[in-house]
Protein backbone atom coordinates (compact mmCIF):
# COMPACT_ATOMS: atom_id res chain seq x y z
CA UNK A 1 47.58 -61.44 -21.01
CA UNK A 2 43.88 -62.35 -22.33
CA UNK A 3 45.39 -65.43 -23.21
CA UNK A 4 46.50 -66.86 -19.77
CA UNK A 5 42.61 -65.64 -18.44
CA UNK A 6 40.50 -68.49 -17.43
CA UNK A 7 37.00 -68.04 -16.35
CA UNK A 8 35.28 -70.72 -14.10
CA UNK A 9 31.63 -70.72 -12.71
CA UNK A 10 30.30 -72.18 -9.25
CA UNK A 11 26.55 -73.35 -7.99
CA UNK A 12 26.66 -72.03 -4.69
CA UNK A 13 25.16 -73.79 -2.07
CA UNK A 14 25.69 -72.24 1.66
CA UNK A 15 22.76 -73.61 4.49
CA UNK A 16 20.89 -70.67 5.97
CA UNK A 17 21.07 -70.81 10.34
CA UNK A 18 17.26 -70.67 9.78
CA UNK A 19 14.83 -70.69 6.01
CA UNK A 20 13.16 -67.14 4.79
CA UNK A 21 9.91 -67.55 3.42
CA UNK A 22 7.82 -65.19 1.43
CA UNK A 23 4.31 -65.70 -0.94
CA UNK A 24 6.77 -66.63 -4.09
CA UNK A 25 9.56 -69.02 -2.07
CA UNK A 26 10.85 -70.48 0.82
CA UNK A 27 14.81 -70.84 1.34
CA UNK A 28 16.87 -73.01 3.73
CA UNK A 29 20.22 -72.78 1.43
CA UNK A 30 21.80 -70.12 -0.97
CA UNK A 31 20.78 -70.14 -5.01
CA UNK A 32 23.92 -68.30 -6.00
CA UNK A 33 26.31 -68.27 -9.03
CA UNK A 34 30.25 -67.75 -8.46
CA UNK A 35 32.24 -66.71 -11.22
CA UNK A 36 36.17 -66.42 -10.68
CA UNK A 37 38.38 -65.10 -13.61
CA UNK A 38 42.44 -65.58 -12.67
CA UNK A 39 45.70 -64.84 -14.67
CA UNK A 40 47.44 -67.32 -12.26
CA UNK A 41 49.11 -64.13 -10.19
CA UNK A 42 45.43 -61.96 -9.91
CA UNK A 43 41.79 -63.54 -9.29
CA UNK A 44 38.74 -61.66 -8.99
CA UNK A 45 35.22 -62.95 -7.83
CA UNK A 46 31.86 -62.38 -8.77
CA UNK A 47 28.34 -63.52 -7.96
CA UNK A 48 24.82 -63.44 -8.36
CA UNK A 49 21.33 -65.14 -7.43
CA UNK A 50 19.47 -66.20 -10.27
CA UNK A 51 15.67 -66.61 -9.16
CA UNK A 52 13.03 -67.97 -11.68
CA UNK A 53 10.16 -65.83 -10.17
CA UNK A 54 12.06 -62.88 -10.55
CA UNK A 55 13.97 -63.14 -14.28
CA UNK A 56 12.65 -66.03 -15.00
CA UNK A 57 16.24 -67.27 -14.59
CA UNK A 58 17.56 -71.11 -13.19
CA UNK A 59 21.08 -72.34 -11.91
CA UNK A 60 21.20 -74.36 -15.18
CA UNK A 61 20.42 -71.38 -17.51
CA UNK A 62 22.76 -69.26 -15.86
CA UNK A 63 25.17 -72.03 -16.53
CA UNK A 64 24.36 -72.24 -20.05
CA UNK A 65 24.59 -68.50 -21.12
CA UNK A 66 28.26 -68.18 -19.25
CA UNK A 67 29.29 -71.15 -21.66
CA UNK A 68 27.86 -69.52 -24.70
CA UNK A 69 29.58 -66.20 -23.27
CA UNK A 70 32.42 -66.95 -21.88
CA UNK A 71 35.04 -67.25 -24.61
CA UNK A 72 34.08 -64.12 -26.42
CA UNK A 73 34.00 -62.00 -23.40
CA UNK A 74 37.95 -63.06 -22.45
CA UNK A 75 38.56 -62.36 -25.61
CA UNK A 76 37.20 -58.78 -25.99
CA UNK A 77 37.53 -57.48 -22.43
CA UNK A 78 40.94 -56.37 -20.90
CA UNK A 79 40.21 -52.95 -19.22
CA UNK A 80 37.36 -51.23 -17.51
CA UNK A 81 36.24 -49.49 -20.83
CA UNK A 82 36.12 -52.52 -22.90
CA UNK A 83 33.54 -54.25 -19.96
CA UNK A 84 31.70 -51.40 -20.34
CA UNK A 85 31.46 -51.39 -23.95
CA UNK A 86 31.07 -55.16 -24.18
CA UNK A 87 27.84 -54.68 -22.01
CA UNK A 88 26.38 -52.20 -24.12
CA UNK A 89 27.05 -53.76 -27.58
CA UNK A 90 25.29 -57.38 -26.11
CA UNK A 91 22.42 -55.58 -24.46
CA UNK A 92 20.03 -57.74 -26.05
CA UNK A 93 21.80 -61.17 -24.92
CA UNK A 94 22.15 -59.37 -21.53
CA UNK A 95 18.86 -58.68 -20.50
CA UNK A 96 17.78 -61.84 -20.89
CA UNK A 97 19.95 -63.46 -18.92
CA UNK A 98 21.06 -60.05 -16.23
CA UNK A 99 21.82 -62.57 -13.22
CA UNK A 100 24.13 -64.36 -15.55
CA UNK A 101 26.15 -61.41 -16.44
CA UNK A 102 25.93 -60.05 -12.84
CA UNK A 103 28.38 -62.46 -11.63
CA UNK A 104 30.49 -62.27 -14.44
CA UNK A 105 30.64 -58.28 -14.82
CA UNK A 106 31.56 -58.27 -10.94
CA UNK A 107 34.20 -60.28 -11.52
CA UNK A 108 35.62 -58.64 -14.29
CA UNK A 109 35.50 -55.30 -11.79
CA UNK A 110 37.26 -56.90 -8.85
CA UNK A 111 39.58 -58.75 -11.62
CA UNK A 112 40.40 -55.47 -13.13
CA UNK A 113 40.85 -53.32 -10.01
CA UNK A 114 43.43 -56.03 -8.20
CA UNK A 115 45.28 -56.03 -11.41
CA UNK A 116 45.37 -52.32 -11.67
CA UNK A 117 46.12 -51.62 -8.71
CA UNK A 118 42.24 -49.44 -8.05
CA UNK A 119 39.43 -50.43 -5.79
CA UNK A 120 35.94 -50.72 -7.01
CA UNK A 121 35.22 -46.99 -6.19
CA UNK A 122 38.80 -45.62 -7.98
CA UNK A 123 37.60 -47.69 -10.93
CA UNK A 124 33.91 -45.93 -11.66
CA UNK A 125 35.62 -42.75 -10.73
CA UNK A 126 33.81 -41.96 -6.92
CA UNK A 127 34.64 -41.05 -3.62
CA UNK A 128 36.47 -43.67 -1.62
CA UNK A 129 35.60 -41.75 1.88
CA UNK A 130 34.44 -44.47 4.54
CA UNK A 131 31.27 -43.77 5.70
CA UNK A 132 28.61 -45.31 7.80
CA UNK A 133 25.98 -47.59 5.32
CA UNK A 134 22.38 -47.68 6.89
CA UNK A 135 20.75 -50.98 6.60
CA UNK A 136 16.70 -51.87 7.05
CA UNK A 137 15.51 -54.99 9.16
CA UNK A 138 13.45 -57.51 6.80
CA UNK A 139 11.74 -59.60 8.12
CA UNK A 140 9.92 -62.88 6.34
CA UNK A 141 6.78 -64.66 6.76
CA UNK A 142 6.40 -66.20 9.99
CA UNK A 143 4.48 -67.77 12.44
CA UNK A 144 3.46 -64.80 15.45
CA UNK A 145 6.21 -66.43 17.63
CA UNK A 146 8.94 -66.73 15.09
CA UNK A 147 7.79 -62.86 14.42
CA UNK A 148 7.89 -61.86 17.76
CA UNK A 149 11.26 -62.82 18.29
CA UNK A 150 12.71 -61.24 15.18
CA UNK A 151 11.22 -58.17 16.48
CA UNK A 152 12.74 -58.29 19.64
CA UNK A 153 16.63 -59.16 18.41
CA UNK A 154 15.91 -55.86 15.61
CA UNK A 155 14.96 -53.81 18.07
CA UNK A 156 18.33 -54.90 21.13
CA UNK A 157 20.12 -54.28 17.44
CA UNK A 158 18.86 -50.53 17.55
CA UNK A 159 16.87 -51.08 14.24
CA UNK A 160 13.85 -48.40 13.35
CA UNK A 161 13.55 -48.96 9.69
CA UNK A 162 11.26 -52.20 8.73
CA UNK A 163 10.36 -54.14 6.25
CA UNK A 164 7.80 -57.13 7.20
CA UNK A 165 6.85 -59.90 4.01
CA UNK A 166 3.29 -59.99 4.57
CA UNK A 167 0.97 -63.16 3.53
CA UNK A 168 -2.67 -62.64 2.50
CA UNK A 169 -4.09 -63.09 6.00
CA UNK A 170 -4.89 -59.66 7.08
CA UNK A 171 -5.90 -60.23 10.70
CA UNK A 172 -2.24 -62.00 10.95
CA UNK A 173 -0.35 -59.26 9.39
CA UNK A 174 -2.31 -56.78 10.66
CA UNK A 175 -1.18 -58.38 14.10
CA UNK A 176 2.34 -58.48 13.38
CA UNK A 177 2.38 -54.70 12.38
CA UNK A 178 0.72 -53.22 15.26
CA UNK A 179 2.88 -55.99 17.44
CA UNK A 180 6.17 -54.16 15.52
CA UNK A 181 5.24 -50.92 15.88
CA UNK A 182 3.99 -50.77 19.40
CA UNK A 183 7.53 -52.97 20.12
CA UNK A 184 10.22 -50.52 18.41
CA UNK A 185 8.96 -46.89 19.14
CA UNK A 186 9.75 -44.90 16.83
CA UNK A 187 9.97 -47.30 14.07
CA UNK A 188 8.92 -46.78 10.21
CA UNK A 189 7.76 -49.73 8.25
CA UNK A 190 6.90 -50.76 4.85
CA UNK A 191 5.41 -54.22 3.87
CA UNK A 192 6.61 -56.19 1.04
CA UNK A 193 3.35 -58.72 -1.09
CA UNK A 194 5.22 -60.38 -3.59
CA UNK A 195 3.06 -60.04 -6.00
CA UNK A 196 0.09 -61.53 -3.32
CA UNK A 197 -3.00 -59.88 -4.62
CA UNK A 198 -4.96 -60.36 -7.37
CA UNK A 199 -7.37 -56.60 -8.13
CA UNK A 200 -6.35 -53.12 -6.95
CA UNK A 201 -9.34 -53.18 -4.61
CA UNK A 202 -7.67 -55.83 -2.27
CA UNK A 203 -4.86 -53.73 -2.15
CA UNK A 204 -6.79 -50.81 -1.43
CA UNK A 205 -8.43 -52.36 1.50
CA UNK A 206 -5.41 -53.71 3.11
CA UNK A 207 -3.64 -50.32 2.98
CA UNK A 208 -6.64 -48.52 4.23
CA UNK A 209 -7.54 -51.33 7.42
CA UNK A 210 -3.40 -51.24 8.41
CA UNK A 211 -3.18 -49.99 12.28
CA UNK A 212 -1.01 -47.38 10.48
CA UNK A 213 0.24 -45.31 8.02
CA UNK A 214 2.70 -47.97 6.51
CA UNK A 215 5.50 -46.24 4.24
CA UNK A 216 5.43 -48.18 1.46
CA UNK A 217 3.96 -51.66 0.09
CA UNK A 218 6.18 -53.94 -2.41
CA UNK A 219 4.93 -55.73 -5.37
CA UNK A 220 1.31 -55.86 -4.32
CA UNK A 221 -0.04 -57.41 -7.42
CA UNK A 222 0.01 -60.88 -9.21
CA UNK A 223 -0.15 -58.95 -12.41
CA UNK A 224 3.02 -56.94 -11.97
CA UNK A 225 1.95 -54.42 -14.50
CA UNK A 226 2.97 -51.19 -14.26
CA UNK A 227 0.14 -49.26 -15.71
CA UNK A 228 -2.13 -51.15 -13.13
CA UNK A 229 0.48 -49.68 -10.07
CA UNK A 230 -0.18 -46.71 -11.81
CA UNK A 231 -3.95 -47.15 -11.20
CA UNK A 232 -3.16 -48.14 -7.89
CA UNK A 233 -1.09 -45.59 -7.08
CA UNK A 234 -4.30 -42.87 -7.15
CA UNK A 235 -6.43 -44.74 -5.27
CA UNK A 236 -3.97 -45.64 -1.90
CA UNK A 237 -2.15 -43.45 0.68
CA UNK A 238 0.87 -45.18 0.56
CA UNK A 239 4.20 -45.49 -1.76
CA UNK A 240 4.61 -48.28 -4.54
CA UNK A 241 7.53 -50.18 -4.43
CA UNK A 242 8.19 -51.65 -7.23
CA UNK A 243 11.22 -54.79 -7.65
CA UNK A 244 9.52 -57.55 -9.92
CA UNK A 245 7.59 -55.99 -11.73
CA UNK A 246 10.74 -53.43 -12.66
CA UNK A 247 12.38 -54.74 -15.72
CA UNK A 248 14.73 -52.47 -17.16
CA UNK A 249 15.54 -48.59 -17.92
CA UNK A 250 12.61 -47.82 -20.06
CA UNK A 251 9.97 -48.94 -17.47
CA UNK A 252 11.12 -45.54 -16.28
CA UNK A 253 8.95 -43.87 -18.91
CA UNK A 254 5.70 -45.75 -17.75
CA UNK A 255 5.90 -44.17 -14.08
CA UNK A 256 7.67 -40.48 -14.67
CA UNK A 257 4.81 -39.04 -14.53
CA UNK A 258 3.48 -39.83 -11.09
CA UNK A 259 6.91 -40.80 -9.52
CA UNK A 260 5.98 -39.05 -6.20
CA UNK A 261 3.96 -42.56 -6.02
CA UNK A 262 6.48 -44.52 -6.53
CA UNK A 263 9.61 -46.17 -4.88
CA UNK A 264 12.19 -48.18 -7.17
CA UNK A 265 14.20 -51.45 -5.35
CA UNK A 266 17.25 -51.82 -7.15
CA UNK A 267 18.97 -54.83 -6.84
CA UNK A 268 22.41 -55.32 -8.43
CA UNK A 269 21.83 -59.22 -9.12
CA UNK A 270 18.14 -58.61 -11.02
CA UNK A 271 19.58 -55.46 -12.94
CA UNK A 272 22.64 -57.05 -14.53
CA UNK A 273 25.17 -55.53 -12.60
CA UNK A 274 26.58 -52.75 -11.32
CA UNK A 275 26.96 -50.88 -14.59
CA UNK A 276 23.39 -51.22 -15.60
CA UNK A 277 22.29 -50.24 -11.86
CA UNK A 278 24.30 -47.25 -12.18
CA UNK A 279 22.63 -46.45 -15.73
CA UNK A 280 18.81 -47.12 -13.56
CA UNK A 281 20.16 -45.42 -10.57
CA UNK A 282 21.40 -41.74 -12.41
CA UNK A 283 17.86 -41.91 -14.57
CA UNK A 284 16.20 -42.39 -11.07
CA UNK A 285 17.44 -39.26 -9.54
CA UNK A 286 16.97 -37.33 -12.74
CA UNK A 287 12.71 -38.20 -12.87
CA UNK A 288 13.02 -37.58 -8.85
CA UNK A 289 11.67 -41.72 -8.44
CA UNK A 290 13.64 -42.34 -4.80
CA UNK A 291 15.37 -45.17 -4.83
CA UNK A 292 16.22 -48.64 -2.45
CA UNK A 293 19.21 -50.60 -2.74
CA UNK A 294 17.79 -53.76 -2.35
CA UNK A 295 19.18 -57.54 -1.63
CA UNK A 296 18.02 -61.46 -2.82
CA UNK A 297 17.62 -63.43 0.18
CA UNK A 298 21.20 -65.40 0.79
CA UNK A 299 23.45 -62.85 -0.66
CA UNK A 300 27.03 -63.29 0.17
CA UNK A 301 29.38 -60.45 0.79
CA UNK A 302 30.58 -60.11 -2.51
CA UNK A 303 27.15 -58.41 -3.67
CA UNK A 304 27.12 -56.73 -0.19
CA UNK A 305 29.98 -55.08 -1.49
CA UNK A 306 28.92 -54.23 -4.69
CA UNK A 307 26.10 -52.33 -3.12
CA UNK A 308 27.96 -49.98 -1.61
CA UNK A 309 29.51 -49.05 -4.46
CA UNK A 310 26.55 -48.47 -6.64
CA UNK A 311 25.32 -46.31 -4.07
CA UNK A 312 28.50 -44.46 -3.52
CA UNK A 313 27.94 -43.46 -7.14
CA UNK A 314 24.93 -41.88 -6.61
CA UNK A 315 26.41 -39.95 -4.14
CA UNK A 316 24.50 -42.46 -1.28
CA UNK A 317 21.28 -40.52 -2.20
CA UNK A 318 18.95 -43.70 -1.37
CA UNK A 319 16.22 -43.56 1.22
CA UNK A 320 17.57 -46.86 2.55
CA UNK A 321 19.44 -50.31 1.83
CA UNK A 322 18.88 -53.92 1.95
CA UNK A 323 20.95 -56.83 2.91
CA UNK A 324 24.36 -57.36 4.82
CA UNK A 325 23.64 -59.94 6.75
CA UNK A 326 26.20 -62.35 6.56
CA UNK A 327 27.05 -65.12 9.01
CA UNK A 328 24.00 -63.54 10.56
CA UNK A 329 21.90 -65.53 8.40
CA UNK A 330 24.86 -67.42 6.39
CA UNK A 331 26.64 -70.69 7.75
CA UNK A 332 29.22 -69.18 6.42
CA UNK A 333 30.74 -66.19 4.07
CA UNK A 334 32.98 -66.41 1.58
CA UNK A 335 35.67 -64.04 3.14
CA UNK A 336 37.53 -64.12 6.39
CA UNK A 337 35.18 -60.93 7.42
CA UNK A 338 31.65 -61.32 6.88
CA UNK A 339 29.81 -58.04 6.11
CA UNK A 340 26.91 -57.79 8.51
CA UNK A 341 25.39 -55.24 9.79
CA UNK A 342 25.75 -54.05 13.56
CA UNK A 343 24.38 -51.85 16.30
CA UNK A 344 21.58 -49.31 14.66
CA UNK A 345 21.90 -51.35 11.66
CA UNK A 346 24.40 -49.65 10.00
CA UNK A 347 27.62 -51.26 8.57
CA UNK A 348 31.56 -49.42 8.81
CA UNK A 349 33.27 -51.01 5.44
CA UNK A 350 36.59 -49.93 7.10
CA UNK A 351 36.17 -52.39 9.95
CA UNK A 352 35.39 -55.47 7.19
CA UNK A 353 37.60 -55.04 3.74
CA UNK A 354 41.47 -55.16 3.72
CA UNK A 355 42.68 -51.71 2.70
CA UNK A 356 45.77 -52.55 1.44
CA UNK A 357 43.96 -54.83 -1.59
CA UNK A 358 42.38 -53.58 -4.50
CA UNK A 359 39.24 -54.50 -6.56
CA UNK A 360 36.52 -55.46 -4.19
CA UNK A 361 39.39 -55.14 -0.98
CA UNK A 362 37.65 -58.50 0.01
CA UNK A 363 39.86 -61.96 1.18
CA UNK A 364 37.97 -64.38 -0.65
CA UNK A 365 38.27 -68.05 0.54
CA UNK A 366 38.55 -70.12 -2.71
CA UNK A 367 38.08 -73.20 -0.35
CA UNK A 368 34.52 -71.73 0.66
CA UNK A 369 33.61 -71.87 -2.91
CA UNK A 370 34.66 -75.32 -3.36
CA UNK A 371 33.05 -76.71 -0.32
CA UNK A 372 29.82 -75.58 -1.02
CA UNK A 373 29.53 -75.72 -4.63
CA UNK A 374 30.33 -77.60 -7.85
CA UNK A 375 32.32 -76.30 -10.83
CA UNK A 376 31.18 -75.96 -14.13
């Protein structure tokens, strides 16, 4: 059967309805990968967003390492435990290129389950049980008005969990937070820097001069060292979150020791996959470091659905999620039911996947693919 495998990959390119903007980018159209692996009866998808600020990872690298990889993985991987085992025996050619093998692992998964007849969740061995999946608003930097209005269509959604992308201009952000929280009573928000400032005492003061007690702040420094957030972390009243400057399993070890401080945003795409996720995630619980599952800006629903897994693994111990928005924010999805979010921000899988298929249980539209990308 490994023989009749072909493996393709796709440069994504799906317009936004409006561009995100934060201090490291500003997006009008996805930056995805696409990788499809078929036996000519079975196909399964998988993707991933490659961001240069973030791995240091491009479209054209991406592109590179899955022709370098490609061959040898068909070759060695034909079940579940030989992905696994793949992954850990090319650790060192996988972490520097994790939004590479992202899309390929996932598709390997959703290639695997289909032909096996298991979904994603039968596959790593969890509980299939349908259950509610809580999402946060995000919301990126804006003019007041553009704000305003954001605010307003989270809170008709029901939406009391918040994330605003701050920009260096206190008085402005300071603004938009006390506009948010005097807008959605009730409401808990956390602010996300991308890396904005440059010394701890910047940070200090912005936390401190906030209208409120924010629950967490994101990648405050340029530096993204850890034993600096550790620094940090004494000297503000307020949770680290830490994405960016969070590179792998034994970054861990640096913050163990005051991980009451400290928030980790996990993101399937920047981790390498689910299977290394699921390795972060378990250590996570075990050093008590609470955890986020966290999306990259344009995500289609194949990672959406990945997400769920990974934190059905964990038993959905995760303070919140990030993400599913779909045709909300997409031109269009890649399956005939976009995953998005709905009323309270909270998303049903029942009411988007197709029981009756296996792998990912998502219809993907190969003609999607094709009209918005280019094949390798």
């Amino acid at each position: 059967m490994r023989d009749q495998l072909q493996i393709s990959i796709y440069d994504l390119k799906i317009p936004f309805k409006n561009s995100f903007s934060h201090t490291s980018a500003t997006r009008n159209v996805t930056q995805t990968i696409i990788v499809e692996i078929t036996d000519g009866s079975v196909t399964g998808y998988g993707e991933s967003c490659p961001r240069e600020y973030v791995t240091g990872e491009s479209i054209k690298s991406t592109f590179h390492f899955f022709d370098s990889i490609k061959d040898d993985v068909l070759a060695c991987v034909s079940s579940f435990e030989d992905l696994n085992n793949y992954r850990l025996e090319h650790s060192k050619e996988i972490s520097d290129n994790f939004a590479g093998w992202c899309a390929i692992e996932l598709a390997f998964l959703d290639f695997l389950g289909r032909r096996d007849r298991k979904t994603l969740e039968e596959l790593f061995a969890v509980d299939s049980t349908f259950k509610p999946t809580s999402y946060s608003a995000v919301i990126g930097a804006k003019t007041f008005e553009g704000f305003a209005q954001d605010v307003q269509k989270y809170d008709q959604f029901g939406f009391k969990d918040f994330k605003l992308k701050v920009s260096g201009n206190n008085e402005d952000d300071y603004k938009k937070l006390s506009y948010l929280k005097e807008t959605v009573v009730g409401s808990t928000v956390r602010v996300d820097a991308n890396n904005l400032w440059q010394n701890l005492e910047d940070v200090q003061d912005f936390v401190k001069n906030a209208p409120f007690q924010l629950s967490g702040i994101e990648e405050p420094l340029v530096s993204k060292s850890l034993q600096e957030l550790v620094q940090l972390s004494q000297l503000i009243d307020c949770k680290i979150i830490l994405d960016e400057s969070f590179k792998s399993i034994e970054d861990l070890e640096i913050i163990q020791e005051n991980a009451d401080s400290f928030i980790l945003n996990l993101r399937i795409s920047k981790q390498g996959g689910l299977l290394n996720s699921l390795d972060i995630a378990r250590d996570c619980l075990k050093k008590n470091i609470e955890l986020i599952i966290g999306a990259q800006v344009g995500e289609s629903a194949i990672l959406t659905r990945a997400s769920i897994t990974l934190s059905r693994t964990i038993n959905n111990e995760v303070r919140t999620m990030e993400g599913a928005f779909g045709t909300l924010f997409l031109m269009e999805d890649l399956t005939d039911r976009s995953l998005k979010f709905g009323r309270n921000g909270t998303l049903n899988l029942v009411d988007f996947i197709n029981i009756e298929e296996k792998g990912n249980q998502l219809r993907i539209n190969a003609q999607t693919i094709k009209k918005f990308s280019h094949e390798s």
